[in-house]
N, C-alpha and C. Protein backbone atom coordinates (compact mmCIF):
# COMPACT_ATOMS: atom_id res chain seq x y z
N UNK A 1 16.94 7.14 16.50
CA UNK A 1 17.41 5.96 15.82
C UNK A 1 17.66 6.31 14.36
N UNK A 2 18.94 6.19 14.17
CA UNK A 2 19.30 6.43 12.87
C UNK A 2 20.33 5.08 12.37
N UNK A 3 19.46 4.89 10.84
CA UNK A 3 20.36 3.57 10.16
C UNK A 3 20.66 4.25 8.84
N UNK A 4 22.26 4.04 8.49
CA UNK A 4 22.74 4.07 7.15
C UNK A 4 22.74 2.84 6.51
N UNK A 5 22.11 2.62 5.31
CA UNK A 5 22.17 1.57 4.67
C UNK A 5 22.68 2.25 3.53
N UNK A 6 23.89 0.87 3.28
CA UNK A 6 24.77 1.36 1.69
C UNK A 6 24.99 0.04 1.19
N UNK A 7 25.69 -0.17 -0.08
CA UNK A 7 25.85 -1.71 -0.43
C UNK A 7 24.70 -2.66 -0.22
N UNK A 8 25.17 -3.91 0.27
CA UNK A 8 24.51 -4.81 0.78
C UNK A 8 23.03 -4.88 1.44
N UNK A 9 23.14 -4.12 2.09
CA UNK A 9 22.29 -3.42 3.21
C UNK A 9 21.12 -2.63 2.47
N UNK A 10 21.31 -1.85 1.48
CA UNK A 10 20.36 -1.36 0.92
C UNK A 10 19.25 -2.21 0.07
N UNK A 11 20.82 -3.12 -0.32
CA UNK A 11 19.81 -4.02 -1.42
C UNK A 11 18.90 -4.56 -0.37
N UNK A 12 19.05 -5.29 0.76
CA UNK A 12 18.31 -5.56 1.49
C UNK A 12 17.36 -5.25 1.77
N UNK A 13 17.07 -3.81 1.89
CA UNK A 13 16.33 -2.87 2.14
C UNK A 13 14.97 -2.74 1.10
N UNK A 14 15.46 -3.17 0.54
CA UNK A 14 14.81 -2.68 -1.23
C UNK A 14 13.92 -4.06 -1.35
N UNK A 15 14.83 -5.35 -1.01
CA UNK A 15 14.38 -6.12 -1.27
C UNK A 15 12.99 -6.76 -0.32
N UNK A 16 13.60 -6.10 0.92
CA UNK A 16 12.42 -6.26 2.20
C UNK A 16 11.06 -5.53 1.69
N UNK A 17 11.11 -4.37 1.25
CA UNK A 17 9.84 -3.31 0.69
C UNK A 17 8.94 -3.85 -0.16
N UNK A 18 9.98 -4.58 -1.27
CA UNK A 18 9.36 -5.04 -2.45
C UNK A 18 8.67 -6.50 -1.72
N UNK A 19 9.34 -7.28 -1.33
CA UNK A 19 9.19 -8.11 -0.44
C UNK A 19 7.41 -7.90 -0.11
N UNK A 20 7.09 -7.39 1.10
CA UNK A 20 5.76 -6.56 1.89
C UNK A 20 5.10 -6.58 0.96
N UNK A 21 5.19 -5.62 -0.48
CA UNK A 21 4.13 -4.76 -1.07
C UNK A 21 3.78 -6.11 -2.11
N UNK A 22 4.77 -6.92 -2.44
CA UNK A 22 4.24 -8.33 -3.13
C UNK A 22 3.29 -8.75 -2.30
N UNK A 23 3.47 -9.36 -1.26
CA UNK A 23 2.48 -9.50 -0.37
C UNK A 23 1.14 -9.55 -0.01
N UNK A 24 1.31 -8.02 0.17
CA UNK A 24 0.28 -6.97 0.22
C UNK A 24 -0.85 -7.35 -1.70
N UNK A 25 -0.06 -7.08 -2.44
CA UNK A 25 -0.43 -6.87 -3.75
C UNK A 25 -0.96 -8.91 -3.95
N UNK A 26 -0.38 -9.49 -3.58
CA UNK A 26 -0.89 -10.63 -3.57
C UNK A 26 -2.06 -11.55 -3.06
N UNK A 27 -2.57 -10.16 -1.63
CA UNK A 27 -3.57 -10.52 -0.90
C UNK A 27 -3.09 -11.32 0.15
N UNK A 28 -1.76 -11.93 0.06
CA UNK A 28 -1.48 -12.16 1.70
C UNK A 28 -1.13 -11.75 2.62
N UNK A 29 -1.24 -10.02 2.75
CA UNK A 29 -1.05 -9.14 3.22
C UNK A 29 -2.52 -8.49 3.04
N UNK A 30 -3.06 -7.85 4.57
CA UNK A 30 -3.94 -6.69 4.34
C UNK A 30 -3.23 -5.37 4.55
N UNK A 31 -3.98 -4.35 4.16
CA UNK A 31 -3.39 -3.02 4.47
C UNK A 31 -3.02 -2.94 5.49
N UNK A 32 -3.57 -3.03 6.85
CA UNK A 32 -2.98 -3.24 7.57
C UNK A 32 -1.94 -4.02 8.60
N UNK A 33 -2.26 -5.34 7.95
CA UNK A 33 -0.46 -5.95 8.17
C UNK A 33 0.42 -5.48 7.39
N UNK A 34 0.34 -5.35 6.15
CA UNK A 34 1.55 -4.73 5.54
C UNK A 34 1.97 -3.64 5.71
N UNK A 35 1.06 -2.76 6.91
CA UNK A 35 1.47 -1.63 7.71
C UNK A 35 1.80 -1.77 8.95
N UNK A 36 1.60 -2.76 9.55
CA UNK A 36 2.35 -2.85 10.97
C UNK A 36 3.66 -3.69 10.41
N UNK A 37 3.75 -4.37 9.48
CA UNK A 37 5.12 -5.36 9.49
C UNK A 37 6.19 -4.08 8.78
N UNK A 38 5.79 -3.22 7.86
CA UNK A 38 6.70 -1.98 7.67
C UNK A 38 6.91 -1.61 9.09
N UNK A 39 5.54 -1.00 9.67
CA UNK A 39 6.36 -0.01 11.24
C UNK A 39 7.24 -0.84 12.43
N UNK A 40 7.23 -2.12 12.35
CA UNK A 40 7.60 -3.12 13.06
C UNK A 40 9.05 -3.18 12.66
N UNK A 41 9.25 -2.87 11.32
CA UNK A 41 10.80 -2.90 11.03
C UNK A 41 11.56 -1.96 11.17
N UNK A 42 10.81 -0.71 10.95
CA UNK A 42 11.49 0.65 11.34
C UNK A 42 11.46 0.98 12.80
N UNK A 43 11.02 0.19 13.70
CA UNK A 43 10.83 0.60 14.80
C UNK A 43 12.25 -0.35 16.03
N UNK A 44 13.14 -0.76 15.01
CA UNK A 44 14.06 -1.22 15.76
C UNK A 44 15.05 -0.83 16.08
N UNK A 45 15.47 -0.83 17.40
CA UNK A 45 16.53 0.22 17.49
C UNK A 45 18.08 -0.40 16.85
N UNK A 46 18.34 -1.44 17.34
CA UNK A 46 19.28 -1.71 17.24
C UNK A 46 19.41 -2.70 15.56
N UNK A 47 20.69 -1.49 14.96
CA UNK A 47 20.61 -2.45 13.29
C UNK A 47 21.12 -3.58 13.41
N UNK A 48 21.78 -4.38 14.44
CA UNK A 48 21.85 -5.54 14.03
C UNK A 48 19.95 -6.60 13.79
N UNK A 49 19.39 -5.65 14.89
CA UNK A 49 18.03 -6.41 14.80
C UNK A 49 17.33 -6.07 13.75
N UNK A 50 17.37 -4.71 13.44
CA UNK A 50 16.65 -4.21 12.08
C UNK A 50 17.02 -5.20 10.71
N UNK A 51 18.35 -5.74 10.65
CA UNK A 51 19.35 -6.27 9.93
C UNK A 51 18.24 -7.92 9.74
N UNK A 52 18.14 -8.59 10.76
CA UNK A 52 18.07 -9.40 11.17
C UNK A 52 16.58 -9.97 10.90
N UNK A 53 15.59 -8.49 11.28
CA UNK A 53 14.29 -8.40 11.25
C UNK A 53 14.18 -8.27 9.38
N UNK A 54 14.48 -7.55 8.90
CA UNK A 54 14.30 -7.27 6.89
C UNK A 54 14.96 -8.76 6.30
N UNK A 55 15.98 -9.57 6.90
CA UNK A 55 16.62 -10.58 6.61
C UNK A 55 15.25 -11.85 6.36
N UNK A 56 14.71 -11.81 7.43
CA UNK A 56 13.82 -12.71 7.95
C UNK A 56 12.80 -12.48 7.31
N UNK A 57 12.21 -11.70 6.85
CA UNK A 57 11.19 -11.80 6.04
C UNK A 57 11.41 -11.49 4.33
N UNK A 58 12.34 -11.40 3.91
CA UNK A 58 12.43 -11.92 2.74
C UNK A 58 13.03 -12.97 2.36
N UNK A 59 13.68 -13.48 3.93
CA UNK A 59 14.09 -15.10 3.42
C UNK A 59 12.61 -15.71 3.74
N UNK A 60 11.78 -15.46 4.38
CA UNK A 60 10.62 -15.85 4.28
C UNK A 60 9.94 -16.11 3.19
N UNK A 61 9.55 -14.96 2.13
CA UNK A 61 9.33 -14.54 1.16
C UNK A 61 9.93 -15.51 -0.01
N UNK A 62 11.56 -15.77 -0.05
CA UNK A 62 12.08 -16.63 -0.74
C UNK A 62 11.36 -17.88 -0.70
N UNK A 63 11.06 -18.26 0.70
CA UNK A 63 11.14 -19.95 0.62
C UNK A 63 9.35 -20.16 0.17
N UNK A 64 8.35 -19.33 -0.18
CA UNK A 64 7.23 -19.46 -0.14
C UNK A 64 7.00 -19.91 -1.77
């Protein structure tokens, strides 16, 4: 499974990470959720779902 992220997509990317480690750094995340919800995202095969999956939790993130 290989994903190119460029443009759009990266920012996404960036924004999903930062996203987690706020989280994490906020205490509503433990080490280990904020380690299964990373491997949970990389573990998708298909980028529309990967797309879909990083989408969803920083629109999450937004609305909190």
């Amino acid at each position: 499974m290989t994903h190119n992220l460029t443009g759009p997509d990266r920012v996404l990317l960036d924004r999903y990470i930062e996203s987690v480690l706020l989280r994490f750094s906020d205490g509503k995340y433990s080490l280990a959720e904020a380690t299964q919800e990373l491997g949970q995202a990389f573990t998708q095969a298909e980028r529309d779902e990967f797309l879909a999956h990083l989408r969803g939790v920083v629109e999450a993130g937004d609305d909190a």
